[in-house]
Protein backbone atom coordinates (compact mmCIF):
# COMPACT_ATOMS: atom_id res chain seq x y z
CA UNK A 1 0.00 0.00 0.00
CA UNK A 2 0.80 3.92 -0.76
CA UNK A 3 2.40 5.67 1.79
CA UNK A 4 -0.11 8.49 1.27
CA UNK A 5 -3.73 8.94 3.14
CA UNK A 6 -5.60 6.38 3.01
CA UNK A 7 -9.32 5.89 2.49
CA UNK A 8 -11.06 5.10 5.40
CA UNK A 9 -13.35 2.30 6.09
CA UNK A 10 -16.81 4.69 6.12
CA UNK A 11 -15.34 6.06 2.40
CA UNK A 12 -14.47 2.56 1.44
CA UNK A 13 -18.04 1.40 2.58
CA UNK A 14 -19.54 4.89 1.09
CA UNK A 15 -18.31 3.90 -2.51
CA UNK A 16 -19.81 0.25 -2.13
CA UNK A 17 -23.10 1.54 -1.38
CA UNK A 18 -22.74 4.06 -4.61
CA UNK A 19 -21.75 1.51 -6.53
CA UNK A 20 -25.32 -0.67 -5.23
CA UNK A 21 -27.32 2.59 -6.50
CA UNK A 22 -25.75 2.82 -9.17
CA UNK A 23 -26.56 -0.76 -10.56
CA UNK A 24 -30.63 -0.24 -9.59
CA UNK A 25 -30.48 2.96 -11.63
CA UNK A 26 -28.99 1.03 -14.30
CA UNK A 27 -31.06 -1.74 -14.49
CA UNK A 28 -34.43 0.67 -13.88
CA UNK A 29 -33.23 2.58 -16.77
CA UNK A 30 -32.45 -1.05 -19.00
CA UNK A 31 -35.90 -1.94 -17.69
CA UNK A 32 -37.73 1.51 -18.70
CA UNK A 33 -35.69 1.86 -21.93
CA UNK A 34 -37.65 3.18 -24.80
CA UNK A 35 -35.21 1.93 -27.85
CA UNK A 36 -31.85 0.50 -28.85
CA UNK A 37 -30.00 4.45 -27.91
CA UNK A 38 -32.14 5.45 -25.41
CA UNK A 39 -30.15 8.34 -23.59
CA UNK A 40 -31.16 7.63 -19.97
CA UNK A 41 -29.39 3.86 -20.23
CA UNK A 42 -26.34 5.59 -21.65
CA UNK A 43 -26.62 7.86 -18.95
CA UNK A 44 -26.83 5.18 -16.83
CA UNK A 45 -24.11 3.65 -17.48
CA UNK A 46 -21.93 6.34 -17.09
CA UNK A 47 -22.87 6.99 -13.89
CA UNK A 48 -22.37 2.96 -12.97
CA UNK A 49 -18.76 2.91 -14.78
CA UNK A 50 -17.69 6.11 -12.75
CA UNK A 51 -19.19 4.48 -9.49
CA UNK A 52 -17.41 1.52 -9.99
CA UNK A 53 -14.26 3.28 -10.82
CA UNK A 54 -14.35 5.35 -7.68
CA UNK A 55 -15.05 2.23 -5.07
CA UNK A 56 -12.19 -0.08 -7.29
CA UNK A 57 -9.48 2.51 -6.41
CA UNK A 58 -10.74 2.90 -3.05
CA UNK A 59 -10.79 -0.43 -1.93
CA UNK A 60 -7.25 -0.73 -3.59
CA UNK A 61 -5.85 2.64 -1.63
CA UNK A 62 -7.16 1.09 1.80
CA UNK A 63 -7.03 -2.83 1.76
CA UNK A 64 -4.81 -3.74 -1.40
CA UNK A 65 -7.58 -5.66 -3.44
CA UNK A 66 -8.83 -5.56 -6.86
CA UNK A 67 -12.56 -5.62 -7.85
CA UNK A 68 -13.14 -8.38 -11.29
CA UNK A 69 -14.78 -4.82 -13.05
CA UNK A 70 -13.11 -3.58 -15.82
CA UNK A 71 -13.46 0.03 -16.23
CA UNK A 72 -14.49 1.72 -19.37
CA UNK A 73 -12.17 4.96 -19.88
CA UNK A 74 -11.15 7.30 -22.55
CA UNK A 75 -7.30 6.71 -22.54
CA UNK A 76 -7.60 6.39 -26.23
CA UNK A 77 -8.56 10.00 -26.51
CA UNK A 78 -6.85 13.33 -25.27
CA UNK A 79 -9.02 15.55 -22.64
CA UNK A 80 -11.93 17.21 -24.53
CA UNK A 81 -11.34 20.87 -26.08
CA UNK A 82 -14.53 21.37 -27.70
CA UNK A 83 -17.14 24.23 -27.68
CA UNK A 84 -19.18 23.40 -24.23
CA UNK A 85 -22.69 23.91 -26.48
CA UNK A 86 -21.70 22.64 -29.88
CA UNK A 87 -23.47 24.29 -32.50
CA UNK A 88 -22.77 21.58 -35.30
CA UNK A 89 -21.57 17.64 -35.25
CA UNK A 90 -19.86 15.42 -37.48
CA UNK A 91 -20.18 11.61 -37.28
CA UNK A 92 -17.54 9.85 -38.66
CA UNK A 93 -17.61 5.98 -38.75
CA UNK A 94 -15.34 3.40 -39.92
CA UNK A 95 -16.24 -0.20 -40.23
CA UNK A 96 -13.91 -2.97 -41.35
CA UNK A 97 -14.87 -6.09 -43.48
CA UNK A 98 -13.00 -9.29 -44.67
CA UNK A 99 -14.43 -10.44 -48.16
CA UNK A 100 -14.45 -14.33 -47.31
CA UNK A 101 -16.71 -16.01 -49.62
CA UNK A 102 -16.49 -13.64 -53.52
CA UNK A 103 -18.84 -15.90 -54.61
CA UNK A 104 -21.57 -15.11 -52.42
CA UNK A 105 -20.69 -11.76 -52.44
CA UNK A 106 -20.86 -11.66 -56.72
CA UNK A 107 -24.00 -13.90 -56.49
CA UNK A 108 -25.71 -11.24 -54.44
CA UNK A 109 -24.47 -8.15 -56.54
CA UNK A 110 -25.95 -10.16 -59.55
CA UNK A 111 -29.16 -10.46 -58.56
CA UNK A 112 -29.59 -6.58 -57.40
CA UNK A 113 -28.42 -6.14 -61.21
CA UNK A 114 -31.22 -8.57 -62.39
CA UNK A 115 -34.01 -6.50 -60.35
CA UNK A 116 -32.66 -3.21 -60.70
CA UNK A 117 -32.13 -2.21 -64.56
CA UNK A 118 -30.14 1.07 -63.50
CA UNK A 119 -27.56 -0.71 -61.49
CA UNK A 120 -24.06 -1.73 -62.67
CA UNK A 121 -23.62 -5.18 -64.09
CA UNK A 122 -21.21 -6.82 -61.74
CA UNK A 123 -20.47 -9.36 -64.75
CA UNK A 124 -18.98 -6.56 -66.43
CA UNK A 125 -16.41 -6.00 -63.97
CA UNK A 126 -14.77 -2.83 -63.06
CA UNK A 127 -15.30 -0.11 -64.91
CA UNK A 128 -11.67 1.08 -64.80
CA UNK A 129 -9.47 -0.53 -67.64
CA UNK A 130 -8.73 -4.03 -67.58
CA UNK A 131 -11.61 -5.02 -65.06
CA UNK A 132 -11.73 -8.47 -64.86
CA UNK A 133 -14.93 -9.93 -65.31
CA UNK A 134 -17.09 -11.17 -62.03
CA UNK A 135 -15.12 -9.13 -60.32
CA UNK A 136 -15.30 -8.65 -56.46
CA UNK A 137 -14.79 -4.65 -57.16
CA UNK A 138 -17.64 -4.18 -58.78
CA UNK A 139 -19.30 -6.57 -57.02
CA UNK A 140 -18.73 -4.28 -54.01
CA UNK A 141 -19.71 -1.33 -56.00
CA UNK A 142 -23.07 -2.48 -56.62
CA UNK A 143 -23.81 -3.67 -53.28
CA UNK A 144 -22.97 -0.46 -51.57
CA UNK A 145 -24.81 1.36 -54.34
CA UNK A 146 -27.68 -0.47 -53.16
CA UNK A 147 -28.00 -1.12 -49.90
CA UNK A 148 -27.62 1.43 -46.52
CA UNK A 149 -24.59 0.86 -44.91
CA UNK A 150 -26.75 0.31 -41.54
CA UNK A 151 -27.95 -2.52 -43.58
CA UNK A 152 -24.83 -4.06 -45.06
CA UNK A 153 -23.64 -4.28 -41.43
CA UNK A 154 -26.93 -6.31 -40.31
CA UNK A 155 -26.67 -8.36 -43.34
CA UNK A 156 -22.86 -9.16 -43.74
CA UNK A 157 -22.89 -12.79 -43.63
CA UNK A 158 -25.47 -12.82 -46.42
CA UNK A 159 -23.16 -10.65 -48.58
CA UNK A 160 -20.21 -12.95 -47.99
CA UNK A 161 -18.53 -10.62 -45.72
CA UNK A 162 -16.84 -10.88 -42.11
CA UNK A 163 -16.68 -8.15 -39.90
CA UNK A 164 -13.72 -6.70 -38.78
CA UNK A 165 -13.29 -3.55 -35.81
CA UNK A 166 -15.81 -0.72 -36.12
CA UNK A 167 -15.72 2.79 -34.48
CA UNK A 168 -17.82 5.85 -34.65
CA UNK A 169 -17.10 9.10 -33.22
CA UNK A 170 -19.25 12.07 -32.82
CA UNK A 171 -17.49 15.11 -32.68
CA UNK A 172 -18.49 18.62 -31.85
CA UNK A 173 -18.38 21.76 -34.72
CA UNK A 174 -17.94 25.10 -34.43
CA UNK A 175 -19.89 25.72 -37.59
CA UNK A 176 -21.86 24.02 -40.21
CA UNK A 177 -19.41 23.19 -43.18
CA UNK A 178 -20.09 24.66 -46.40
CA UNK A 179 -21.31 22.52 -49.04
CA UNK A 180 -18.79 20.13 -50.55
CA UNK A 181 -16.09 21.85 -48.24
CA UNK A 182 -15.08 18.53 -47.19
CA UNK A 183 -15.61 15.84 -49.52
CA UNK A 184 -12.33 15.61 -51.10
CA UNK A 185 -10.86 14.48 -47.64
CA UNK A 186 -13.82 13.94 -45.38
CA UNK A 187 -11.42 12.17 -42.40
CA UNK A 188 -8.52 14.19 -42.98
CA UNK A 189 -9.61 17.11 -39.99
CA UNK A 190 -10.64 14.97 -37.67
CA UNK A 191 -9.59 16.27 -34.31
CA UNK A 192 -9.75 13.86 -31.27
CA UNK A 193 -10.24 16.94 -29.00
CA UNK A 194 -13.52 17.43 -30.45
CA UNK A 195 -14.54 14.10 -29.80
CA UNK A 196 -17.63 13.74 -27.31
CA UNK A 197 -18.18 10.18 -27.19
CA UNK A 198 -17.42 7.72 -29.33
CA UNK A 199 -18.31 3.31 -29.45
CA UNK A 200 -15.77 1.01 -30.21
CA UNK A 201 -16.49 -2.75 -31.70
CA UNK A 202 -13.68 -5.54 -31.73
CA UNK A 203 -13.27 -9.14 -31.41
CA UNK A 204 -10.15 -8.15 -29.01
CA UNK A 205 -12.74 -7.39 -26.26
CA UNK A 206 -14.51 -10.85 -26.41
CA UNK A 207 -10.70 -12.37 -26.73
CA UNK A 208 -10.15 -10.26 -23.12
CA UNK A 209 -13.56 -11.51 -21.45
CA UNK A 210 -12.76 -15.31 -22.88
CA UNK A 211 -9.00 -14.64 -20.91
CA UNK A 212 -10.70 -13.68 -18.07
CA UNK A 213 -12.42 -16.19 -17.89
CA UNK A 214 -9.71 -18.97 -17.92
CA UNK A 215 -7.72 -17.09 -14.89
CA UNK A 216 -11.18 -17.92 -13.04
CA UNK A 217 -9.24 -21.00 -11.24
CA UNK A 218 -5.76 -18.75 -10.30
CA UNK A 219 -4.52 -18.93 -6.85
CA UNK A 220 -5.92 -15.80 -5.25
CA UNK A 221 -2.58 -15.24 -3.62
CA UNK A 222 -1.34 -14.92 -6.83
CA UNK A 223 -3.12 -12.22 -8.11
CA UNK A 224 -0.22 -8.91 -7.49
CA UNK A 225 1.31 -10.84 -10.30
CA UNK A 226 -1.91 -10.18 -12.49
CA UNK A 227 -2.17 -7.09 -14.60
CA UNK A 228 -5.45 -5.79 -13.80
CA UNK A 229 -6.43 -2.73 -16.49
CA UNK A 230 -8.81 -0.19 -15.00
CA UNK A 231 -9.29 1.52 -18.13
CA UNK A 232 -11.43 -0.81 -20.09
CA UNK A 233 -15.26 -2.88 -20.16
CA UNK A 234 -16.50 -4.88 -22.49
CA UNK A 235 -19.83 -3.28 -22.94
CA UNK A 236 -21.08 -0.33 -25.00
CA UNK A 237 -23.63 1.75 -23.96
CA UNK A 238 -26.74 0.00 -25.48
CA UNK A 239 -25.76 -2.91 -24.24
CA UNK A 240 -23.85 -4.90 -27.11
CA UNK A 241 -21.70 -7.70 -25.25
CA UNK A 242 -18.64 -7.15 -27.86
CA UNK A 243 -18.40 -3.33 -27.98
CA UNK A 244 -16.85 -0.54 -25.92
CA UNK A 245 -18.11 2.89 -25.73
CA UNK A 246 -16.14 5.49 -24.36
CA UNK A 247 -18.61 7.90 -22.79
CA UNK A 248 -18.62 11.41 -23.22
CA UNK A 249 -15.54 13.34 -23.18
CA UNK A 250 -13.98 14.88 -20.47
């Protein structure tokens, strides 16, 4: 233990007890919810993850033990510089795919071509010289020219695809841009200061829940030789069990 002031057992015991309220707010507001983004859950769980935060360094400054909560934090993101009452917002989103069957994937881009007389023949290949024909470019092309991308990534297995990390950030704005101000480079000013919250999807956080779970069985003496991160949770805020949402900004 620190040689500084320690918490004492009423704060220790204070921070438990917040941490209680905390999880029937949560649950109340999971219970009352009226949609998939339903701002009182998010809410919710911000207040739980900063609860939980505040009684897992507690009980570490006083008696030298570790809570099994993972806490969600924004180490990935510098401190928030933003206007305080944002007058604009960009989203930006990235979402990454694996193409693992092309022949599902051309098979479905063919028959959005068969209904849809205005689309692109995929057959035909890429329009650029020297497209090969079938190909998975233009397959791609037509499939993205059809469908939302909300859609695609609800429907990715059908379209032959695997799905790889995924973020989105929302990010305050002075101003409204002008029109086609951006386009050329729409990622290029992206400012992480601006951020206010952003979700995070990866296979990496199941990977960290699945490694938890095999150090279920390790000798509890053994656990200052664990490395115990305080700055992540494998939850977003609507719930999704392999996401991570960083809450708003600080």
């Amino acid at each position: 233990m620190s040689d500084a002031a320690q918490p004492t057992a009423a704060e220790v015991r204070a921070a438990a007890e917040a941490v209680k309220a905390a999880l029937d707010r949560h649950l109340d507001a999971v219970e009352r919810r009226s949609g998939e983004d339903d701002p009182a859950v998010y809410a919710a769980f911000n207040e739980l993850a900063a609860a939980a935060e505040a009684y897992d360094e507690l009980l570490y400054d006083a008696y030298d033990e570790v809570t099994p909560f993972e806490i969600p934090g924004d180490d990935s993101l510098p401190a928030y510089a933003g206007p305080e009452e944002p007058s604009a917002l960009s989203v930006l989103i990235r979402r990454d795919y694996a193409v693992v069957e092309p022949q599902r994937l051309l098979s479905q881009a063919q028959r959005v071509a068969d209904l849809d007389p205005d689309a692109p023949d995929p057959s035909l290949g890429s329009n650029r010289p020297g497209g090969a024909a079938g190909s998975v470019h233009a397959a791609l092309g037509v499939l993205f020219g059809e469908y939302e991308p909300d859609e695609i990534a609800s429907r990715h297995k059908e379209f032959g695809l695997e799905e790889g990390d995924s973020t989105l950030w929302v990010a305050a704005a002075d101003d409204l841009a002008e029109p086609g101000e951006w386009l050329s480079a729409p990622f290029d000013q992206a400012d992480p200061q601006r951020v206010v919250c952003r979700f995070d999807v990866s296979a990496v956080f199941d990977e960290e829940l699945d490694g938890l779970d095999d150090d279920v069985d390790v000798d509890m003496d053994d656990r200052d030789d664990m490395d115990i991160d305080d700055g992540d949770l494998g939850e977003d805020a609507g719930g999704a069990p392999d996401g991570r949402a960083a809450g708003p900004a600080r």
